[in-house]
N, C-alpha and C. Protein backbone atom coordinates (compact mmCIF):
# COMPACT_ATOMS: atom_id res chain seq x y z
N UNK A 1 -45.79 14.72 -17.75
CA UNK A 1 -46.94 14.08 -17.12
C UNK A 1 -47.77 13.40 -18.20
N UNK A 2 -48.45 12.48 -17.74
CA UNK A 2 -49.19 11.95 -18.95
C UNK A 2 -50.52 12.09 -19.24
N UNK A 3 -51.41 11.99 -19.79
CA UNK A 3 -52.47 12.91 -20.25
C UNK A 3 -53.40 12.32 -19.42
N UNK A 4 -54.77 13.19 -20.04
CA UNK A 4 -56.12 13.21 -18.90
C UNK A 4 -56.80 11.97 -18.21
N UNK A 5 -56.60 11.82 -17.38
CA UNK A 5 -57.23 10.65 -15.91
C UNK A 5 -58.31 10.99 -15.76
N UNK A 6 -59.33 9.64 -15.80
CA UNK A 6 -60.75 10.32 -15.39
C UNK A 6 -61.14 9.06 -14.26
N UNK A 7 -61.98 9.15 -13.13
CA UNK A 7 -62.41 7.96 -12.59
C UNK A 7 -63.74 7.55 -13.68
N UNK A 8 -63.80 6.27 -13.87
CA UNK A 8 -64.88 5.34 -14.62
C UNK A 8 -66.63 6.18 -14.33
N UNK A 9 -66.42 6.77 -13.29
CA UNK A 9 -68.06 6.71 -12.73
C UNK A 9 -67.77 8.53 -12.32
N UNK A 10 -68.78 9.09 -12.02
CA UNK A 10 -68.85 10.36 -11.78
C UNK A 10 -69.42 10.37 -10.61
N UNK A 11 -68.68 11.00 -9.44
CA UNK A 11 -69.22 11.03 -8.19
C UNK A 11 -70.19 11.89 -8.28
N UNK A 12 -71.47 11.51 -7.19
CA UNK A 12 -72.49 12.40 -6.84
C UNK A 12 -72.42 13.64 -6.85
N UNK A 13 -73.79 14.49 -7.72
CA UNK A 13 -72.97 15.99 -7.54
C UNK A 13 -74.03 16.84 -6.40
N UNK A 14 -74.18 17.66 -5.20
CA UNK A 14 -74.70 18.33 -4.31
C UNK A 14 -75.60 18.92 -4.82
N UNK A 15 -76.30 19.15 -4.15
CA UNK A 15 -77.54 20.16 -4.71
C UNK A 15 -76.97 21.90 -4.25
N UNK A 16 -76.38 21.92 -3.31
CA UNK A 16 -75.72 23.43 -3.22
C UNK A 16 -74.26 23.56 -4.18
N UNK A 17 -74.97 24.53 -4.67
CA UNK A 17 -73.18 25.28 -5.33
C UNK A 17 -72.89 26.37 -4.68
N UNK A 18 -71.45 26.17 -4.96
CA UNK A 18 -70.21 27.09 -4.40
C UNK A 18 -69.47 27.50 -5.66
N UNK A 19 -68.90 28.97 -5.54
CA UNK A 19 -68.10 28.83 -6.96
C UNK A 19 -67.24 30.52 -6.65
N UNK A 20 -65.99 30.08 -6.77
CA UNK A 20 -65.27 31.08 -6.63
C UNK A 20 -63.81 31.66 -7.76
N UNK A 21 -63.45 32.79 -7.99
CA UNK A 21 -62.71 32.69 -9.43
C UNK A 21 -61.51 34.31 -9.40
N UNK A 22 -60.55 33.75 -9.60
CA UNK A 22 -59.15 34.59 -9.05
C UNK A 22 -58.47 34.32 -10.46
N UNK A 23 -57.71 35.86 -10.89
CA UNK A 23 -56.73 35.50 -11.94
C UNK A 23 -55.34 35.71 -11.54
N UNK A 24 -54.19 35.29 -12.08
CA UNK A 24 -53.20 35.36 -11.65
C UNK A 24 -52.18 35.72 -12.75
N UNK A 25 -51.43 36.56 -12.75
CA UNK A 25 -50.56 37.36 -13.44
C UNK A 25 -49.42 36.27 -14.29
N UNK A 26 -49.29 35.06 -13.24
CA UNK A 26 -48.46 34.19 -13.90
C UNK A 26 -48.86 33.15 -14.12
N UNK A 27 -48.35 32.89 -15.60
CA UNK A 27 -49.17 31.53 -16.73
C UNK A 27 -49.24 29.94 -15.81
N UNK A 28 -49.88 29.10 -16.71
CA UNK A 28 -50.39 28.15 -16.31
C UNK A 28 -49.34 27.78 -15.31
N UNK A 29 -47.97 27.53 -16.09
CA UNK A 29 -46.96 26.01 -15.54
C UNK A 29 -46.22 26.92 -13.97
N UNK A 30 -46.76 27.83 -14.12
CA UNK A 30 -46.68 28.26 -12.66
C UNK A 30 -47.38 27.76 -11.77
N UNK A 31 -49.21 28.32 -11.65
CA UNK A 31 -50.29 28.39 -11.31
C UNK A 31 -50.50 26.78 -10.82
N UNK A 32 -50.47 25.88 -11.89
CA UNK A 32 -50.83 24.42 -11.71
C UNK A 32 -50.07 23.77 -10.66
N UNK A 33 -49.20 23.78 -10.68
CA UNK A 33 -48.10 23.05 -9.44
C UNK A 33 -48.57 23.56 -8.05
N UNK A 34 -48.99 24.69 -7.45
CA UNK A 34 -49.40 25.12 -6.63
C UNK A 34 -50.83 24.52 -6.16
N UNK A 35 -51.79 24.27 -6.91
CA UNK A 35 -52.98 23.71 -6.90
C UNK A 35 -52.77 22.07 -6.90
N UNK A 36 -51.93 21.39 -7.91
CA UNK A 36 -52.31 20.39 -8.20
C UNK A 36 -50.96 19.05 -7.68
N UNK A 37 -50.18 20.25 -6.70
CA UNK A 37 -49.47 19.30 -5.98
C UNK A 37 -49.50 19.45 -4.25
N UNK A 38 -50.13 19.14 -3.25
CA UNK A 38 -50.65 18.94 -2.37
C UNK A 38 -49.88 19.38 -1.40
N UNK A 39 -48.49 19.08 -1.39
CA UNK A 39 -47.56 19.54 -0.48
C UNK A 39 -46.86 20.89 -0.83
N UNK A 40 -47.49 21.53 -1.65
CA UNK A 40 -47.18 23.04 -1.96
C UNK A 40 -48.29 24.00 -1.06
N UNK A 41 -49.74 23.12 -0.81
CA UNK A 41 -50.82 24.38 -0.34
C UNK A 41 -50.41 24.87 0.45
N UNK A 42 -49.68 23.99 1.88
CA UNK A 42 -48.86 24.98 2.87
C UNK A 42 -48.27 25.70 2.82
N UNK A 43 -47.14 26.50 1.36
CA UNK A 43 -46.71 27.58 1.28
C UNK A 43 -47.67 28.65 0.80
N UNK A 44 -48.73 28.51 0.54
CA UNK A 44 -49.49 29.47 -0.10
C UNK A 44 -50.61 30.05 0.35
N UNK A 45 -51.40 28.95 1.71
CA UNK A 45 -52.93 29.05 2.01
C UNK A 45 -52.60 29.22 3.29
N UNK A 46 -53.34 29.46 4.38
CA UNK A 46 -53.81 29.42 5.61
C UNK A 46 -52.97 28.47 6.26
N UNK A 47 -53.30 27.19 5.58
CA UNK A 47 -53.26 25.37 5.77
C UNK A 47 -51.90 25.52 6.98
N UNK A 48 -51.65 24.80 7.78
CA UNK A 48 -50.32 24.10 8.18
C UNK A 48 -49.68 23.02 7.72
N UNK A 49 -50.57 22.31 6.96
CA UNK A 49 -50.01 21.01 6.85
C UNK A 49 -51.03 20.87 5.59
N UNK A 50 -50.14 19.92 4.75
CA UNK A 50 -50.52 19.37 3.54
C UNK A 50 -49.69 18.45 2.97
N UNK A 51 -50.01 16.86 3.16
CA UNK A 51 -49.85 16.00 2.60
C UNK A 51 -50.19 14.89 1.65
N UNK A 52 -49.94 13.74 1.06
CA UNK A 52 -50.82 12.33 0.69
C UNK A 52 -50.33 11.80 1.78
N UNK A 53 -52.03 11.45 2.03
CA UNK A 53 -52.37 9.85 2.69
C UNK A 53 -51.67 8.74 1.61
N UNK A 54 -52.26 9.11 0.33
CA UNK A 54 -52.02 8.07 -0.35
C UNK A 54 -51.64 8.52 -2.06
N UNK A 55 -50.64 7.58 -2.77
CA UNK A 55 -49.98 8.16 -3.97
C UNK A 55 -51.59 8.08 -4.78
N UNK A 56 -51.51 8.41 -5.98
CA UNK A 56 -52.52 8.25 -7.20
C UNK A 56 -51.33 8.07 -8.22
N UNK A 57 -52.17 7.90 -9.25
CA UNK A 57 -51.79 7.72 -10.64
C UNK A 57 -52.07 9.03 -11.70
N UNK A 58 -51.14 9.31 -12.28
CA UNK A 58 -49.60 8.99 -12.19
C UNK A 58 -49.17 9.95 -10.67
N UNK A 59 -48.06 9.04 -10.45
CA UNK A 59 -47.70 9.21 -8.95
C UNK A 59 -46.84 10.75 -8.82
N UNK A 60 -46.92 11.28 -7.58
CA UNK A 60 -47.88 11.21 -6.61
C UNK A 60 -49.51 11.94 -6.44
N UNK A 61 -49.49 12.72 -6.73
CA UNK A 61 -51.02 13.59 -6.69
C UNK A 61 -52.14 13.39 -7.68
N UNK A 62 -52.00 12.50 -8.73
CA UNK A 62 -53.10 11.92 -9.64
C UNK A 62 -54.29 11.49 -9.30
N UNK A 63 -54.68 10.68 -9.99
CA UNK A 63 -56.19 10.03 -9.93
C UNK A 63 -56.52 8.88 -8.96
N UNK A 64 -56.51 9.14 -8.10
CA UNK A 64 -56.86 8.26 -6.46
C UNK A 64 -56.04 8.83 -5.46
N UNK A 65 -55.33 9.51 -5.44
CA UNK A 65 -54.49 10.50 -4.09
C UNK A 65 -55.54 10.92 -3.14
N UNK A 66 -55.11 10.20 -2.01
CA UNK A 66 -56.02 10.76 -1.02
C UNK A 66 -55.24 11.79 -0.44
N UNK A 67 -55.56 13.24 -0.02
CA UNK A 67 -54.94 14.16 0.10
C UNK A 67 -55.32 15.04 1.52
N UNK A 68 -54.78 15.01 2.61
CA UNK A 68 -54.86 15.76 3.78
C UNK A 68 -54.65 17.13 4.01
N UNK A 69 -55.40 17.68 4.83
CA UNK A 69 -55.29 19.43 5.08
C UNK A 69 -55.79 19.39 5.98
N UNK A 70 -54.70 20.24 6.35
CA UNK A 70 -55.11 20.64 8.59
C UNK A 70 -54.64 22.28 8.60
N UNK A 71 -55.38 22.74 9.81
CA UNK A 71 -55.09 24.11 10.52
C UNK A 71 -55.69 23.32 12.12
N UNK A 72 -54.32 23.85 12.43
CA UNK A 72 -54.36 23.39 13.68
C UNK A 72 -54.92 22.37 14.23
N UNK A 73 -54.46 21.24 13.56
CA UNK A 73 -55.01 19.46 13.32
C UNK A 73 -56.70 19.45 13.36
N UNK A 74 -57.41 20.22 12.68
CA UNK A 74 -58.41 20.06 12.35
C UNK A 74 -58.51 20.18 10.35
N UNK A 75 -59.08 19.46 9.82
CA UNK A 75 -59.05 19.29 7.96
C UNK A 75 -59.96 18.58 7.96
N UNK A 76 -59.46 18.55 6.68
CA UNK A 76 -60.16 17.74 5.70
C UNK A 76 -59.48 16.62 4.96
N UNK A 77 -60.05 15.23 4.37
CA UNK A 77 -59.77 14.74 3.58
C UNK A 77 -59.81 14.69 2.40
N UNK A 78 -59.15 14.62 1.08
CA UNK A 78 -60.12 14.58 -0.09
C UNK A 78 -59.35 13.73 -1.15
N UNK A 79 -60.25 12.96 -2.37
CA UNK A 79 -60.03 11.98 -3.36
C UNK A 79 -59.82 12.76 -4.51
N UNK A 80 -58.14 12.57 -4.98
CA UNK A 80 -58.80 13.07 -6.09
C UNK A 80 -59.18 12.07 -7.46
N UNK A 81 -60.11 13.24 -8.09
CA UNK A 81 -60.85 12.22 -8.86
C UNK A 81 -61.47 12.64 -10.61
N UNK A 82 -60.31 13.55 -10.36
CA UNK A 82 -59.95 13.73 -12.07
C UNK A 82 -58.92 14.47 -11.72
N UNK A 83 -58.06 14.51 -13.18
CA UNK A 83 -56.57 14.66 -12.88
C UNK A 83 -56.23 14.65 -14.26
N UNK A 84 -55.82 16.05 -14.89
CA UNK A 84 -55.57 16.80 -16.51
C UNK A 84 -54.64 17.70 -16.11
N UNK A 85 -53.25 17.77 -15.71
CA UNK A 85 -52.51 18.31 -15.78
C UNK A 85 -52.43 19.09 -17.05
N UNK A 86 -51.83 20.61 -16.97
CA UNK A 86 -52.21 21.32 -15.53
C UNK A 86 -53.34 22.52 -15.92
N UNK A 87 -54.41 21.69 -16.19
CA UNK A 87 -55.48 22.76 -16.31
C UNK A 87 -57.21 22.21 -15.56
N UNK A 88 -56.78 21.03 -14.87
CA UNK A 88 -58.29 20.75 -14.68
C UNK A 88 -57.79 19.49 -12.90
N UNK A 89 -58.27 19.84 -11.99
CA UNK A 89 -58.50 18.91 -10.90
C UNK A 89 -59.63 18.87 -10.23
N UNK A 90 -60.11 17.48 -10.38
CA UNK A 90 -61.12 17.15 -10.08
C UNK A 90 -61.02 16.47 -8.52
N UNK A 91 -62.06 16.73 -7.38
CA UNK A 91 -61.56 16.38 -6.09
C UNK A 91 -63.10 15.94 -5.18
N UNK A 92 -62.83 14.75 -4.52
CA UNK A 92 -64.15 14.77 -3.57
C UNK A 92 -63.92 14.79 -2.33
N UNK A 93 -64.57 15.51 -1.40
CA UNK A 93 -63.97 15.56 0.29
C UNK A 93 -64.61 13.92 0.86
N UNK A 94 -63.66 13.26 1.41
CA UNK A 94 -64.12 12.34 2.13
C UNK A 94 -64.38 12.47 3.93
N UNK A 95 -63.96 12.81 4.33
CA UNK A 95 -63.73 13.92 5.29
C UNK A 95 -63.50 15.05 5.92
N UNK A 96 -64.28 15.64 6.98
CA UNK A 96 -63.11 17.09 7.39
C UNK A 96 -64.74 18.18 7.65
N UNK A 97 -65.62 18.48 6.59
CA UNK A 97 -66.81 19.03 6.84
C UNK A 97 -67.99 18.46 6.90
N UNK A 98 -69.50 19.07 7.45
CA UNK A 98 -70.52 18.08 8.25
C UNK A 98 -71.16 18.41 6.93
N UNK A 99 -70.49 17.79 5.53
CA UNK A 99 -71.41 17.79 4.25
C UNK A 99 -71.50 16.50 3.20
N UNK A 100 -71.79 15.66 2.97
CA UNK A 100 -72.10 15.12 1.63
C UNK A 100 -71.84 14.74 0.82
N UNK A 101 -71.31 14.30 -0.54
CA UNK A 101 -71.75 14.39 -1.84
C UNK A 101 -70.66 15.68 -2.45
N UNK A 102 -69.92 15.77 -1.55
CA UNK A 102 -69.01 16.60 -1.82
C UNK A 102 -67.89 16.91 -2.88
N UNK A 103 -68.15 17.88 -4.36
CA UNK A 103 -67.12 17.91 -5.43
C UNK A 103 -66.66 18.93 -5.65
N UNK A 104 -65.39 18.98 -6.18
CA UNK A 104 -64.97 20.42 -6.71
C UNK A 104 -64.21 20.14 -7.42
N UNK A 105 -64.42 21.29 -8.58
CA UNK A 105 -63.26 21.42 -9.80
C UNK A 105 -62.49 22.41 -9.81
N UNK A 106 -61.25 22.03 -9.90
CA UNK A 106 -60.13 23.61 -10.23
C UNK A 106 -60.21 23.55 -11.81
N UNK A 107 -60.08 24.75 -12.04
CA UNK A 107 -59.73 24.57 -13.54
C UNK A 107 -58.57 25.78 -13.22
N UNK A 108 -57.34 25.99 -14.35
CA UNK A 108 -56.35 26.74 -14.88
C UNK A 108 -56.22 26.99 -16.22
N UNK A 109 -56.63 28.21 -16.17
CA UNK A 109 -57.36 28.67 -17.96
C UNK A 109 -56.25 29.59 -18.29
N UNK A 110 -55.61 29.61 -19.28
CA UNK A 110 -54.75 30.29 -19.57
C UNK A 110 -55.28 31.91 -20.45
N UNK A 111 -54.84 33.03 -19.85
CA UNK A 111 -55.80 34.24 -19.77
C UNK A 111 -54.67 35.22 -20.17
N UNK A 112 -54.43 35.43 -21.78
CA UNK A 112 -53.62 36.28 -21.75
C UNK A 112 -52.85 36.04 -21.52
N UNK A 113 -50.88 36.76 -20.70
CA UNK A 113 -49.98 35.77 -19.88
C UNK A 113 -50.08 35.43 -18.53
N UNK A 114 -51.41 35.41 -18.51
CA UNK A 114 -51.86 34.84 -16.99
C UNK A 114 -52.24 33.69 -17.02
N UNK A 115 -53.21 33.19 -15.86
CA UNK A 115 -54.65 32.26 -15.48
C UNK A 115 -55.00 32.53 -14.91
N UNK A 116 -56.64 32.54 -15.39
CA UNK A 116 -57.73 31.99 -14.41
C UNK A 116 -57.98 31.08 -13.78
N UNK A 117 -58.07 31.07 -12.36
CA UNK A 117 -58.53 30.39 -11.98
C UNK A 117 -59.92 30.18 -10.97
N UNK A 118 -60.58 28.72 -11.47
CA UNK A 118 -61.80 28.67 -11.54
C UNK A 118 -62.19 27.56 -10.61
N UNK A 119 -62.77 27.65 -9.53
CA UNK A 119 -63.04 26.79 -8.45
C UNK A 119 -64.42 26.42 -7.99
N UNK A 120 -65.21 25.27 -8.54
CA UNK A 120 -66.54 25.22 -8.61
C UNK A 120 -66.63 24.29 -7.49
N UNK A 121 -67.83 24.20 -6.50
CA UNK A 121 -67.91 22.82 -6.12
C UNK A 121 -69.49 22.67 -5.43
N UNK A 122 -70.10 21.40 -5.72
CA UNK A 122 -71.19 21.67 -5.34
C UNK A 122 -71.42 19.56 -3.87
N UNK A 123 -72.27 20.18 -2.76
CA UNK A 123 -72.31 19.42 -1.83
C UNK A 123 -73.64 19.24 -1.19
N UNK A 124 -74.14 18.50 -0.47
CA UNK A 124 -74.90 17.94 0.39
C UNK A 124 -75.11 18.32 1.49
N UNK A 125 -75.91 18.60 2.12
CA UNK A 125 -76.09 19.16 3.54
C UNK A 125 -75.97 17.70 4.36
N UNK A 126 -75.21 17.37 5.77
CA UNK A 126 -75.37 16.20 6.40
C UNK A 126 -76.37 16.81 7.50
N UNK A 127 -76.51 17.97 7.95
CA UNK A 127 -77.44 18.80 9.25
C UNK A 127 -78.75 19.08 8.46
N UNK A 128 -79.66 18.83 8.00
CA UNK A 128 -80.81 20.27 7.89
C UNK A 128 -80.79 20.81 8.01
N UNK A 129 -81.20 22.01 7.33
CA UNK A 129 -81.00 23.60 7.82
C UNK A 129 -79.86 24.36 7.78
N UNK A 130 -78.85 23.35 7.48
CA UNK A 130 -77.41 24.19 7.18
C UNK A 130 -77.21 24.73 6.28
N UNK A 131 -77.60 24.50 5.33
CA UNK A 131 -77.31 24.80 3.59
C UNK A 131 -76.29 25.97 3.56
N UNK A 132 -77.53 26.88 3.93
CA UNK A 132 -76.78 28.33 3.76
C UNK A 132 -75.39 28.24 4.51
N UNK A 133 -75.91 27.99 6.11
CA UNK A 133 -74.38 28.14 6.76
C UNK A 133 -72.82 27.56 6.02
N UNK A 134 -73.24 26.66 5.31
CA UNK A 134 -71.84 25.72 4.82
C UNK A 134 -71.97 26.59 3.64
N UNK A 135 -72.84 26.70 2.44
CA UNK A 135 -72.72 27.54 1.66
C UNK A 135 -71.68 28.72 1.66
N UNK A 136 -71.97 29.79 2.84
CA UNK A 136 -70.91 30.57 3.38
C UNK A 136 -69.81 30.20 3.89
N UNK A 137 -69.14 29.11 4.39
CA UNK A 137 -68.40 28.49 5.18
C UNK A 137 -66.99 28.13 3.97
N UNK A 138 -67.96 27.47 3.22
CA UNK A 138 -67.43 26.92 2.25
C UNK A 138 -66.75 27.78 0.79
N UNK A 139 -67.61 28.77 0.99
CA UNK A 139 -67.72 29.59 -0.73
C UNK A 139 -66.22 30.32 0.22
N UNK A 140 -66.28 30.97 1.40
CA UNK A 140 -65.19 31.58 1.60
C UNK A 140 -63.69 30.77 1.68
N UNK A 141 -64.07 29.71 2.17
CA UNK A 141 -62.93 28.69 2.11
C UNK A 141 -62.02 28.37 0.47
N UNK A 142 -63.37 28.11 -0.17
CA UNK A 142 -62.45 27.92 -1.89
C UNK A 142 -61.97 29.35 -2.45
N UNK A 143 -63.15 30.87 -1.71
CA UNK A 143 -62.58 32.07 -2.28
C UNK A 143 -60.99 32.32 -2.10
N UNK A 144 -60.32 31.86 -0.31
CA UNK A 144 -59.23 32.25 0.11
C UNK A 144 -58.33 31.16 -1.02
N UNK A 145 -58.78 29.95 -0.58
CA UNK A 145 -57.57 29.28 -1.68
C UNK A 145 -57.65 29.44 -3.28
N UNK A 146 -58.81 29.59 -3.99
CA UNK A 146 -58.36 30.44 -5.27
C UNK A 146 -57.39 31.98 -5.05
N UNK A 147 -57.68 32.64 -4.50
CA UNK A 147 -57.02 34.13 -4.12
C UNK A 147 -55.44 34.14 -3.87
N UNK A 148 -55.43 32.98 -2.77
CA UNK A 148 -53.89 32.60 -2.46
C UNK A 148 -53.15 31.84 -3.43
N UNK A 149 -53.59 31.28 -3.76
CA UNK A 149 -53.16 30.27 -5.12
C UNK A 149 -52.51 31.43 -5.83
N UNK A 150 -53.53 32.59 -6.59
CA UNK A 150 -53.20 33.63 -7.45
C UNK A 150 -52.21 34.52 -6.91
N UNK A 151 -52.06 34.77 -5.85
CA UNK A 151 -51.43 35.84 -4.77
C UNK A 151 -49.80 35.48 -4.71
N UNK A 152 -50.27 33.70 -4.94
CA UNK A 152 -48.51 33.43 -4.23
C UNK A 152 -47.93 32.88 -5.51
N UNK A 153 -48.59 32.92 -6.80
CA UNK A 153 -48.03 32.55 -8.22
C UNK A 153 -47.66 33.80 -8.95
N UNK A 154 -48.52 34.73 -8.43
CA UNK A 154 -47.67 36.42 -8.77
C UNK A 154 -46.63 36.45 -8.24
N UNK A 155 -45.97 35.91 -6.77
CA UNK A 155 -44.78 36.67 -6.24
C UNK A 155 -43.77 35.35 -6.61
N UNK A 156 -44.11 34.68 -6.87
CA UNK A 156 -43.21 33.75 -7.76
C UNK A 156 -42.77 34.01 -9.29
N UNK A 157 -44.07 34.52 -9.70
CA UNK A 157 -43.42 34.76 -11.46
C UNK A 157 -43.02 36.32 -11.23
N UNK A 158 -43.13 37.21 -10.32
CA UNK A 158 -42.53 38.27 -10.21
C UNK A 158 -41.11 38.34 -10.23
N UNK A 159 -40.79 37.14 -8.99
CA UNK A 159 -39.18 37.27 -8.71
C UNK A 159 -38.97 36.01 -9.89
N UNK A 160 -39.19 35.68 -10.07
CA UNK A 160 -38.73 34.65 -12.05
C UNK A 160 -37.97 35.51 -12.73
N UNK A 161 -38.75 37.10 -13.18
CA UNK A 161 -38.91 37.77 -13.92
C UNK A 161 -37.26 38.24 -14.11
């Protein structure tokens, strides 16, 4: 893969943070492919479906991939919008929740012969008064997919082993 992609400009960052953080027994070049290739989340998360709308650079899941997620044809959209294989994805929701200004970073920290992984993201209220509700909505949403991410890169580097 070729080295770190950044978009020119830094999307808006939310005034609410979210931030959730799972380690996983097996090293990076496990961990990263699971996160940072789009049509893998369906083996690992909740999700039913996970595709690109659209390739990025370098192709396919890089720096402009517009990237789809459904449960039971309801998702989200999202841009991605940094792209450092395989320790850093940067992502903005363009669709899918009633929020904002919407960012999040994965990071894959190499921890010992594990990773951490580190899932920050901070957003916009589009309702008043929601904050909190999406706050919760949301913090549990990135908790399950950091968790699963870690969950389903253990039973992969298990049976490796």
């Amino acid at each position: 893969m070729s080295g770190p992609t950044h978009r020119s400009y830094p999307p808006p960052a939310g005034l609410w943070p979210i931030e959730a953080t799972a380690r996983s027994s097996a090293p990076v070049e496990v961990v990263w492919p699971l996160i940072g290739e789009a049509s893998r989340w369906k083996e690992w998360s909740f999700l039913d479906r996970s595709d690109l709308l659209r390739s990025g650079e370098p192709a396919p899941d890089g720096l402009g991939a517009i990237r789809r997620f459904t449960r039971f044809g309801v998702g989200s959209q999202e841009e991605v919008v940094a792209w450092e294989p395989p320790n850093h994805l940067g992502y903005t929701m363009l669709k899918g929740f009633p929020v904002r200004n919407y960012r999040a970073d994965v990071t894959c920290t190499p921890d010992g012969s594990g990773t951490l992984i580190h899932w920050s993201a901070t957003f916009d209220t589009k309702i008043p008064g929601t904050g909190h509700l999406m706050t919760a909505v949301l913090g549990r949403t990135i908790n399950r997919f950091a968790t699963g991410a870690a969950d389903y890169a253990d039973q992969l580097h298990g049976r490796a082993r």
